[in-house]
N, C-alpha and C. Protein backbone atom coordinates (compact mmCIF):
# COMPACT_ATOMS: atom_id res chain seq x y z
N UNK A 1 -102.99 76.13 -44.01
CA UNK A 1 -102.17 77.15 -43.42
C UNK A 1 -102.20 77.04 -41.90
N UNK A 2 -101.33 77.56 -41.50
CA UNK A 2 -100.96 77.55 -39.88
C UNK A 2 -101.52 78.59 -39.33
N UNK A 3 -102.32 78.87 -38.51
CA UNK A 3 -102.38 80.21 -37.75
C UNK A 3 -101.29 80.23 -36.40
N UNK A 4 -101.03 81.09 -36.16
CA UNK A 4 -99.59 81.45 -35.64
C UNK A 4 -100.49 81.40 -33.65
N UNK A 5 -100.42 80.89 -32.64
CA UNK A 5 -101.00 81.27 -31.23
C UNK A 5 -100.29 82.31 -30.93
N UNK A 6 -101.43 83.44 -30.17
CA UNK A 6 -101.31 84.33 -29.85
C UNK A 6 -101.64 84.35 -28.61
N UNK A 7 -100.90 84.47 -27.15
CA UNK A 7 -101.39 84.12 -26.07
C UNK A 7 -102.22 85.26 -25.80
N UNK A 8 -103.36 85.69 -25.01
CA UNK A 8 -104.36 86.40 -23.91
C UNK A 8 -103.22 87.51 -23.22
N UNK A 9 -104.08 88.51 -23.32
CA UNK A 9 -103.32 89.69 -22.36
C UNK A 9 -103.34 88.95 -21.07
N UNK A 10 -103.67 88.40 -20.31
CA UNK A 10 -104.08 87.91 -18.97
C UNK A 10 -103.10 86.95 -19.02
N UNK A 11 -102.32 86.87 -17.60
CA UNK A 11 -101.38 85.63 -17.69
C UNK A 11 -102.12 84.54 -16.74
N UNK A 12 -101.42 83.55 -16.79
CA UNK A 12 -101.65 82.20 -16.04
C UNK A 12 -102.02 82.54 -15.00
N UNK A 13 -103.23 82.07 -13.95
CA UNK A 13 -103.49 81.63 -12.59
C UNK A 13 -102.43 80.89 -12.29
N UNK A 14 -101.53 81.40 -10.95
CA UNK A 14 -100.25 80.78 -10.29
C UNK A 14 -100.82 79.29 -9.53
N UNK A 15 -100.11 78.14 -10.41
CA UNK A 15 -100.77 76.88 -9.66
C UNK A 15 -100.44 77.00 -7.83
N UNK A 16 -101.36 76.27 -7.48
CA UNK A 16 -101.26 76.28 -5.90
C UNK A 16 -100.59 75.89 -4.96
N UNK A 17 -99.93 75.89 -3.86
CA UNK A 17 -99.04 75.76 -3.48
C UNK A 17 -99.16 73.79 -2.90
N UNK A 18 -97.88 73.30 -3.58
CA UNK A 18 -97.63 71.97 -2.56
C UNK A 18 -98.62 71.66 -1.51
N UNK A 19 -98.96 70.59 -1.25
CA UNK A 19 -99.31 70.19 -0.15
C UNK A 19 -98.68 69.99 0.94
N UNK A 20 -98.68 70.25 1.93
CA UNK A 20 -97.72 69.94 3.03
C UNK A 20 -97.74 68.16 3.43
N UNK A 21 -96.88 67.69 4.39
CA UNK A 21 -97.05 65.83 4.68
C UNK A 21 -98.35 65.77 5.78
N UNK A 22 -98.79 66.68 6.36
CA UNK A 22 -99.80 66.41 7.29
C UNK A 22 -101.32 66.24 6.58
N UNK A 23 -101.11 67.12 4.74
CA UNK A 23 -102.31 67.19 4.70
C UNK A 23 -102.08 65.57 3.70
N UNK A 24 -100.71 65.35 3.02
CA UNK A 24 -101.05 64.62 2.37
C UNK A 24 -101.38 62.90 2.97
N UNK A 25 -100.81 62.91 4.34
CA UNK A 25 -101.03 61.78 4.98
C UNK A 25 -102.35 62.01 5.60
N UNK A 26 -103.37 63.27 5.47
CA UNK A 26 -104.77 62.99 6.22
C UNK A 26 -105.55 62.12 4.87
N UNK A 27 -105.17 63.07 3.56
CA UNK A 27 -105.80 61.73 2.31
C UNK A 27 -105.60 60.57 1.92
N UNK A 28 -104.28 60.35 2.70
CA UNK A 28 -104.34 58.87 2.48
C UNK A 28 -105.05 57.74 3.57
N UNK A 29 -105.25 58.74 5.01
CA UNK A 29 -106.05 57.99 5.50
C UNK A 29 -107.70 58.15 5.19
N UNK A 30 -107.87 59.33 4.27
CA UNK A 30 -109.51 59.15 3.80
C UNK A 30 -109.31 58.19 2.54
N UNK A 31 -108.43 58.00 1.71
CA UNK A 31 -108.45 57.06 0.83
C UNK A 31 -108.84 56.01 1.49
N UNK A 32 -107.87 55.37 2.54
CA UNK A 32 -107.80 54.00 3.64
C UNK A 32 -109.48 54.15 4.19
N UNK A 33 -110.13 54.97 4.63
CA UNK A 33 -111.55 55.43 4.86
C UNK A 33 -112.17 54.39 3.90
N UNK A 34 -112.22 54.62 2.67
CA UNK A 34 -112.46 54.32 1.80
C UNK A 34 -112.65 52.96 1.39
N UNK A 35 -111.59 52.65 1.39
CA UNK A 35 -111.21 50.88 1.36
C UNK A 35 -112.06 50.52 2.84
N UNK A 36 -111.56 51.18 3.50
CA UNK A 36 -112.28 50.21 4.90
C UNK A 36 -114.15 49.86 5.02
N UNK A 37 -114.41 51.04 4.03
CA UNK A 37 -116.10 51.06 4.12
C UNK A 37 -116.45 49.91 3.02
N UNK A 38 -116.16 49.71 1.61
CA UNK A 38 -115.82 48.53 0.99
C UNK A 38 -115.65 47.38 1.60
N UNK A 39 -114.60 47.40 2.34
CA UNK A 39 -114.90 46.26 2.90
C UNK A 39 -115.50 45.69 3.65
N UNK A 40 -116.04 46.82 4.58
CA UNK A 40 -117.11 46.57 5.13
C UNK A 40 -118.46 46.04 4.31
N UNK A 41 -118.82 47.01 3.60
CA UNK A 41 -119.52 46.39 2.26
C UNK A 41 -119.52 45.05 2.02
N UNK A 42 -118.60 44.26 1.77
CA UNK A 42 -118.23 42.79 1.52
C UNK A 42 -118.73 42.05 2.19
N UNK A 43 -118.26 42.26 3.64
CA UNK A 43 -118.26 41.64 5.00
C UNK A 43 -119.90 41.61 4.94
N UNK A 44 -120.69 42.49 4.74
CA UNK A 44 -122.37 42.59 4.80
C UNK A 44 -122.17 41.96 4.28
N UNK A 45 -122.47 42.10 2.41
CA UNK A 45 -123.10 41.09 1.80
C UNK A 45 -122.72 39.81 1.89
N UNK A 46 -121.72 39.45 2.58
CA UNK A 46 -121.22 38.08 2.43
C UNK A 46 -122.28 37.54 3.58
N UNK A 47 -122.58 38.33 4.50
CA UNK A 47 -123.50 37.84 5.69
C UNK A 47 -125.17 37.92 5.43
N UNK A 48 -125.21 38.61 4.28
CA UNK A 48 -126.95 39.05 3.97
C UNK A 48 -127.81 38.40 3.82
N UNK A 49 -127.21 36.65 3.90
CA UNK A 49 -128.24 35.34 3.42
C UNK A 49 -128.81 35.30 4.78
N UNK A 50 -127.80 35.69 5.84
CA UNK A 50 -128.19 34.89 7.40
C UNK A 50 -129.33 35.97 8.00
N UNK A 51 -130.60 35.81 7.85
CA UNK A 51 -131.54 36.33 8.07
C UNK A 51 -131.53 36.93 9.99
N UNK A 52 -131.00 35.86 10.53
CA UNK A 52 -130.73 36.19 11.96
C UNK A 52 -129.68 37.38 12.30
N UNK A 53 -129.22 37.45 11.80
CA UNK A 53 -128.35 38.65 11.92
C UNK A 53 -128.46 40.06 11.74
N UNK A 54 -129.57 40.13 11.44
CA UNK A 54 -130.17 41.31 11.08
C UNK A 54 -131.06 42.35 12.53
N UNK A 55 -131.55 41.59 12.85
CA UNK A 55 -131.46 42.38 14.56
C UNK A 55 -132.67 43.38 13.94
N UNK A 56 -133.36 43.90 13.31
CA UNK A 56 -134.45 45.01 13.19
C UNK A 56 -135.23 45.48 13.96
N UNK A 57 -135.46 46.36 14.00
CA UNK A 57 -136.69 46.50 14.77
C UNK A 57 -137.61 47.73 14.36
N UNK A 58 -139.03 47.61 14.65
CA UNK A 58 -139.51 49.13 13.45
C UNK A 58 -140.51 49.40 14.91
N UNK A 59 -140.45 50.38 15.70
CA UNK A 59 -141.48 51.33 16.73
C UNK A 59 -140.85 50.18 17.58
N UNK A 60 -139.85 49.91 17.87
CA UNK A 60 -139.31 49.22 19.40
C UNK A 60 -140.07 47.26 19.03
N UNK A 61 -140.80 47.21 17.88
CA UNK A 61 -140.96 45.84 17.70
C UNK A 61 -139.89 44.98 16.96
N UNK A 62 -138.83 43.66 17.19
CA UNK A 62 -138.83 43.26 16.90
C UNK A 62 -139.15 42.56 14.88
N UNK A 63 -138.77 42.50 14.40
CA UNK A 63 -139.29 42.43 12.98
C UNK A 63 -139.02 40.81 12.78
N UNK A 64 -139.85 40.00 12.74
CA UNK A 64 -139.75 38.06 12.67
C UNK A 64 -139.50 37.68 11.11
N UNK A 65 -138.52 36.20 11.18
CA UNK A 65 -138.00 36.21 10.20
C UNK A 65 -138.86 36.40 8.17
N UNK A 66 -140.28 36.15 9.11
CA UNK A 66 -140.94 36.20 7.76
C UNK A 66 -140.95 37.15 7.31
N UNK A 67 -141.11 38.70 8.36
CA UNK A 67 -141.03 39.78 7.58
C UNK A 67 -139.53 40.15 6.90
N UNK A 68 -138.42 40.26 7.67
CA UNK A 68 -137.57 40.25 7.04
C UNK A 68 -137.12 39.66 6.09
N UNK A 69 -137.63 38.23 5.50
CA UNK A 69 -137.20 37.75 4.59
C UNK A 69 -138.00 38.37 3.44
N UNK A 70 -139.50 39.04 3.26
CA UNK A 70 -139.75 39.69 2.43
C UNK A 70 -138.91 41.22 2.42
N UNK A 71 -138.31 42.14 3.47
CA UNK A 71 -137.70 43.01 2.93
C UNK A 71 -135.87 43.02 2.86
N UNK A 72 -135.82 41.54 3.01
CA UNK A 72 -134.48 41.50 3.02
C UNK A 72 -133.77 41.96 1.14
N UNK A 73 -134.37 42.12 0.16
CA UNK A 73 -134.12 42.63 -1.17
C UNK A 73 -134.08 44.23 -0.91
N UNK A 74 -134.74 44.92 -0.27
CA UNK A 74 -134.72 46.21 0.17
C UNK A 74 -133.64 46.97 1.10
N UNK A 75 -133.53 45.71 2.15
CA UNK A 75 -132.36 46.16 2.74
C UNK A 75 -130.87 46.14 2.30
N UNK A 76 -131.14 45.30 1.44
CA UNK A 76 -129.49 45.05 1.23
C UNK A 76 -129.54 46.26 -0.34
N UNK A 77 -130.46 46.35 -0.99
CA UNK A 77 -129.83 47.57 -1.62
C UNK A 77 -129.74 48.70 -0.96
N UNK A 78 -130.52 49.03 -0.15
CA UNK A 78 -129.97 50.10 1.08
C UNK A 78 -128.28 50.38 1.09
N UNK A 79 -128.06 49.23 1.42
CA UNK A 79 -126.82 49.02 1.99
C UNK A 79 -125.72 49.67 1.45
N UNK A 80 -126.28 48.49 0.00
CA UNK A 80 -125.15 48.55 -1.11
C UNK A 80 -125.19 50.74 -1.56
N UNK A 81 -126.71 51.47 -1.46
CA UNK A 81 -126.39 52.61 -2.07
C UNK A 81 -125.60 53.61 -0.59
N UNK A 82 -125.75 53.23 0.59
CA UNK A 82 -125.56 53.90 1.33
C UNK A 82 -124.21 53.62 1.69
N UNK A 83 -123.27 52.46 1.49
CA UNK A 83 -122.06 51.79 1.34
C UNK A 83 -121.25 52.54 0.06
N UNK A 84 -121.88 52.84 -0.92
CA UNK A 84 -121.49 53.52 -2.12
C UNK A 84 -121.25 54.68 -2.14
N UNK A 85 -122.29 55.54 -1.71
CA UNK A 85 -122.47 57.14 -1.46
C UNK A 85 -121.30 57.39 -0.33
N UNK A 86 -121.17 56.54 0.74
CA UNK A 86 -120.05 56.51 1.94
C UNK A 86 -118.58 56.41 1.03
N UNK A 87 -118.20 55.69 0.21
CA UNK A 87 -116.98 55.72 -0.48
C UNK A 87 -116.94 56.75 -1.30
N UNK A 88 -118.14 57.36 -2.61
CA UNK A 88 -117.77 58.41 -2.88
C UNK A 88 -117.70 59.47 -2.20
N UNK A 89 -117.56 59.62 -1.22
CA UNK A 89 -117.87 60.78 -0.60
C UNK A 89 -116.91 60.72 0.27
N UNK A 90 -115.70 59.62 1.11
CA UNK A 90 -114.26 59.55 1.18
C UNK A 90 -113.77 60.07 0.34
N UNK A 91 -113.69 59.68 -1.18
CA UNK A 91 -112.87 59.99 -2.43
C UNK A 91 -112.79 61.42 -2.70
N UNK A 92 -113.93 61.95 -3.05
CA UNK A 92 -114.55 63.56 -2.85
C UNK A 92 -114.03 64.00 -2.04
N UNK A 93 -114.05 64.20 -0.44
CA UNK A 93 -113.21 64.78 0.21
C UNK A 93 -111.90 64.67 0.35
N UNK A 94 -111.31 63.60 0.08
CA UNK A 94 -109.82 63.54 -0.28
C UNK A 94 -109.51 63.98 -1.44
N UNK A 95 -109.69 63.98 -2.40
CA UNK A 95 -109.39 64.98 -3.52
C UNK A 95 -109.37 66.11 -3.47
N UNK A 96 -110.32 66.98 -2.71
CA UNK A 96 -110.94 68.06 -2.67
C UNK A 96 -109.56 68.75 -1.59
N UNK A 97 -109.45 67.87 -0.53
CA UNK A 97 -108.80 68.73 0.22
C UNK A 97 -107.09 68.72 0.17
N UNK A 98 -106.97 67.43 -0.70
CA UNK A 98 -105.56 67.61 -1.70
C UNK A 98 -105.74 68.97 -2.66
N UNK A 99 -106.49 69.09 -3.04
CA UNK A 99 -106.52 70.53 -3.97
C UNK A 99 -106.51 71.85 -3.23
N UNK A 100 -106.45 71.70 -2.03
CA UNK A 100 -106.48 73.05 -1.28
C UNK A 100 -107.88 73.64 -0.59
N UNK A 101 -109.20 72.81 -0.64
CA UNK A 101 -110.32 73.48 -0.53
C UNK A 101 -110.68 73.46 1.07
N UNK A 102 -110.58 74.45 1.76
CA UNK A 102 -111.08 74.79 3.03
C UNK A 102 -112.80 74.38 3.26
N UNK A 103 -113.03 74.12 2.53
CA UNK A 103 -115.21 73.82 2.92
C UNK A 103 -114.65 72.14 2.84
N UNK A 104 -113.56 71.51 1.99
CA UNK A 104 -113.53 70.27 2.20
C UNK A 104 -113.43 69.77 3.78
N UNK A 105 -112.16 70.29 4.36
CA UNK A 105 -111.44 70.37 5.44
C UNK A 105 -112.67 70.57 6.77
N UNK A 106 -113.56 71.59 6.06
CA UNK A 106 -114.46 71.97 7.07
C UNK A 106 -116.14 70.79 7.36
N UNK A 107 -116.27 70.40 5.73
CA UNK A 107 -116.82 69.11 5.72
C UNK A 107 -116.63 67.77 6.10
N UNK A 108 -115.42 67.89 6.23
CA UNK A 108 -114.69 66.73 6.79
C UNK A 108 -114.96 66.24 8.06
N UNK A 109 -114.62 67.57 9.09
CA UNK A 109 -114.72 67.96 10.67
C UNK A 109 -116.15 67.82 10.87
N UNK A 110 -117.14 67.47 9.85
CA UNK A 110 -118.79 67.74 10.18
C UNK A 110 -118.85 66.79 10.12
N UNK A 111 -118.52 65.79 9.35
CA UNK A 111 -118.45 64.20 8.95
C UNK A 111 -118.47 63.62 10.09
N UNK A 112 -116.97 63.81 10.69
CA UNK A 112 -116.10 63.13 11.58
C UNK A 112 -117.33 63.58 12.80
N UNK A 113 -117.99 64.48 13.13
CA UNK A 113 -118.30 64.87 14.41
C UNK A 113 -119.86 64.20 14.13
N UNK A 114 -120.72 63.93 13.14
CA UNK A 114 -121.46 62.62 12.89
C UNK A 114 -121.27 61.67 13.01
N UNK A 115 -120.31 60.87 12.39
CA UNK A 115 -119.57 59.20 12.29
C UNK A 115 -119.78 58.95 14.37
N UNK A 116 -119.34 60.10 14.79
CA UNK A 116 -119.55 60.01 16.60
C UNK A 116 -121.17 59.54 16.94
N UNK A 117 -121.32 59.57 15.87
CA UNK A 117 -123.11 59.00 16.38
C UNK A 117 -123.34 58.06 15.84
N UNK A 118 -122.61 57.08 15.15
CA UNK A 118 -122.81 56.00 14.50
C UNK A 118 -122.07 54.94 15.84
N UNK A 119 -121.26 55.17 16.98
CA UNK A 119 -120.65 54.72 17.86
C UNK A 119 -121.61 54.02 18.92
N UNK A 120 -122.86 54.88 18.87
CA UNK A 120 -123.46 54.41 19.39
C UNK A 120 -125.07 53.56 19.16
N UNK A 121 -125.36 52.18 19.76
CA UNK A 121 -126.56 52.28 19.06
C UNK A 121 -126.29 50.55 19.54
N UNK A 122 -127.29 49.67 19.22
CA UNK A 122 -127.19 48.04 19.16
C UNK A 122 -126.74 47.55 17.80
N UNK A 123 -125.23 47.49 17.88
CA UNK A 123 -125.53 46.54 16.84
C UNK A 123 -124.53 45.67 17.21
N UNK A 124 -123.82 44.69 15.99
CA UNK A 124 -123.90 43.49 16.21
C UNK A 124 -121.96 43.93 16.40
N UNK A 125 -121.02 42.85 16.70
CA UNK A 125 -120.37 42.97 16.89
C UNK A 125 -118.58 43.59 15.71
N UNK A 126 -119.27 42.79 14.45
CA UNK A 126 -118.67 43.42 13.30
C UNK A 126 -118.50 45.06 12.65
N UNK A 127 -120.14 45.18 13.19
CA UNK A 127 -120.39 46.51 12.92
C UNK A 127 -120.42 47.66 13.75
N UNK A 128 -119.94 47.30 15.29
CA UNK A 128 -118.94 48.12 16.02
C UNK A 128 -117.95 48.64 15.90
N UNK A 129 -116.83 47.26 14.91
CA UNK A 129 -115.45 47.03 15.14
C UNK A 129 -115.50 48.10 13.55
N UNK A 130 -116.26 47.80 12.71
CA UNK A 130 -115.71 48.47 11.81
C UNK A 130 -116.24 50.51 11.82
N UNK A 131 -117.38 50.51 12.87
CA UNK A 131 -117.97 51.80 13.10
C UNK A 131 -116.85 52.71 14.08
N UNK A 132 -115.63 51.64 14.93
CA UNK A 132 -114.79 52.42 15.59
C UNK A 132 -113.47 52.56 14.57
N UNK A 133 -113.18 51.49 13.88
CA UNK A 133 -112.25 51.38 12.40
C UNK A 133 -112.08 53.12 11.51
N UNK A 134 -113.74 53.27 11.00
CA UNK A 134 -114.03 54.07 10.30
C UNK A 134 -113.39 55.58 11.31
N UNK A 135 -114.38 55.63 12.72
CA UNK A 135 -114.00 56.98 13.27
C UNK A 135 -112.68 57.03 14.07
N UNK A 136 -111.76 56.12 14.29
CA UNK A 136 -110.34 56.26 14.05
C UNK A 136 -109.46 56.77 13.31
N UNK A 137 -110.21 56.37 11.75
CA UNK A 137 -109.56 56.72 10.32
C UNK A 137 -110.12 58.33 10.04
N UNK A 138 -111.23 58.65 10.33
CA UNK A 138 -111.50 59.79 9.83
C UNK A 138 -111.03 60.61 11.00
N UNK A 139 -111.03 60.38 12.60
CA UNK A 139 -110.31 60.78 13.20
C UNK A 139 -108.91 61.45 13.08
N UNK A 140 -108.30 60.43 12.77
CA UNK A 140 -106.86 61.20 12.36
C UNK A 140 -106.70 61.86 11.49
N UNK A 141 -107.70 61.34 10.49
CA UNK A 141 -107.56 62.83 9.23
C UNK A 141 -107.81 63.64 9.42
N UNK A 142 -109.16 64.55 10.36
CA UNK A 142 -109.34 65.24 11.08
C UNK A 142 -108.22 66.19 11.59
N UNK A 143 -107.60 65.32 12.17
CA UNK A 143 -106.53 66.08 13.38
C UNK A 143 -105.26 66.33 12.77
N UNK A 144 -105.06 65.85 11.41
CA UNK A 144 -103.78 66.02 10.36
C UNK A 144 -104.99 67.45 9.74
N UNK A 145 -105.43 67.43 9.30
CA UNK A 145 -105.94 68.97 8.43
C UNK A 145 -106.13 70.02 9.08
N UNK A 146 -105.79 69.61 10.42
CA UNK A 146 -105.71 71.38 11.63
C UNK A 146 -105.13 71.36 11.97
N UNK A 147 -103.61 70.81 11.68
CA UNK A 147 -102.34 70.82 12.12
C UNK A 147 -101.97 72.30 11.60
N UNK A 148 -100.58 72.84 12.22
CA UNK A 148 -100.34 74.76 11.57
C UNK A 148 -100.20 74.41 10.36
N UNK A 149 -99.36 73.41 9.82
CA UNK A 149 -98.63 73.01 8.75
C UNK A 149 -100.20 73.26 7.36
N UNK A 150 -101.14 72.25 7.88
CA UNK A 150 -102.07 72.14 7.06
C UNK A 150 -103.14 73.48 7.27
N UNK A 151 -103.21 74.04 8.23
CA UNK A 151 -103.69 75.59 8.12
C UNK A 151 -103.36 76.55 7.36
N UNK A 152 -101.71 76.18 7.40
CA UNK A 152 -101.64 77.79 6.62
C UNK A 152 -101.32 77.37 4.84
N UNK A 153 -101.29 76.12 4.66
CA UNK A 153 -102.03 75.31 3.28
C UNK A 153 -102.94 75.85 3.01
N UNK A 154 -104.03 75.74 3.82
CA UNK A 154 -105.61 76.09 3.50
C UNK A 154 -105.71 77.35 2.70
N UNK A 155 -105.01 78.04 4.15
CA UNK A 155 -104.95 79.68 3.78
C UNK A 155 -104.02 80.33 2.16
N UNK A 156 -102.94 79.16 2.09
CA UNK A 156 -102.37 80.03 1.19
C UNK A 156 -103.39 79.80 -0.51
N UNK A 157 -104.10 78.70 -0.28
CA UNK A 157 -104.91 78.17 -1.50
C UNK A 157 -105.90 79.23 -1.59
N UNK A 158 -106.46 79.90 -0.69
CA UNK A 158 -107.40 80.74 -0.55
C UNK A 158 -107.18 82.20 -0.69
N UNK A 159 -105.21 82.33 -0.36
CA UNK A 159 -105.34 83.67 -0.87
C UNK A 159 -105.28 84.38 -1.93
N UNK A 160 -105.72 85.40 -2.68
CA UNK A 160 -105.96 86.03 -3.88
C UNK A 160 -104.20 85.76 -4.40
N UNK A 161 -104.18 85.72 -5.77
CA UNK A 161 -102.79 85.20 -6.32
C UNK A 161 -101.95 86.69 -5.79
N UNK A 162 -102.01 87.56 -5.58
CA UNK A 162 -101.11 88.86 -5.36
C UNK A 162 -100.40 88.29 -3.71
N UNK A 163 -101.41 87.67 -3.08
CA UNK A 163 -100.96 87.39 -1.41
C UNK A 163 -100.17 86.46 -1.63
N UNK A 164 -100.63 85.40 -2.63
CA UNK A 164 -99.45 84.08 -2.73
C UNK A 164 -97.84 84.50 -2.91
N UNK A 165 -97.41 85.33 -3.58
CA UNK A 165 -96.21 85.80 -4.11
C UNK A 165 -95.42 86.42 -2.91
């Protein structure tokens, strides 16, 4: 036998409003975020054999190739989880702030105002180019999600469904 659906006194939660083009072009540059840290990713491991390149140093010493070649297995999974956690965590906030979520938007701006400290420091010349790459990209996404357009997005996702209408 069939039982007949009977919908809920309660109607539908009103889906959320469109995204505007400012917010949807800030996720595609955290997607592009994304890809760019990957490849960065690559670019390491493709270099992880060359022990010289590694530049270390632990209390202002220098680290010689013997030691590094015993923690060179350590460092490079470093890499690989901290290279990983960096892409999910592009993806995550681009999703998040395609869906309307203001703590994304606001996590984002915390990100971006960290990544400013990755600008600075010794390193080697690849990992400049791709440390200014990265805060370019999250840069502009930044400055696309506080545009009015993408503000009053934020706001309308946030207001109680009676304000949306």
């Amino acid at each position: 036998m069939y039982q007949l659906y009977t919908p809920t006194a309660q109607p539908a939660e009103p889906l959320p409003p469109p995204a505007p083009a400012p917010v949807l072009t800030a996720v595609k540059f955290m997607y592009s975020g994304a890809i760019g840290t990957a490849a960065y990713l690559i670019i390491a491991l493709a270099f992880s054999w060359d022990i010289n390149l590694y530049h270390l140093t632990v209390h202002g010493h220098l680290l010689t190739a013997a030691q590094l070649s015993h923690w060179r297995p350590l460092i490079i999974t470093l890499v690989i989880v901290a290279a990983l956690a960096v892409i999910a965590w592009w993806l995550w906030m681009a999703r998040a702030v395609e869906r309307g979520e203001n703590w994304a938007r606001i996590s984002s701006t915390v990100l971006f105002a960290l990544a400013t400290l990755a600008l600075h420091g010794n390193h080697g010349a690849a990992a400049v180019l791709c440390a200014w790459l990265t805060w370019l990209t999250g840069g502009a996404a930044v400055w696309l999600l506080w545009r009015p357009a993408s503000s009053a997005f934020f706001s309308r996702c946030h207001a109680s469904p009676d304000e949306r209408s």
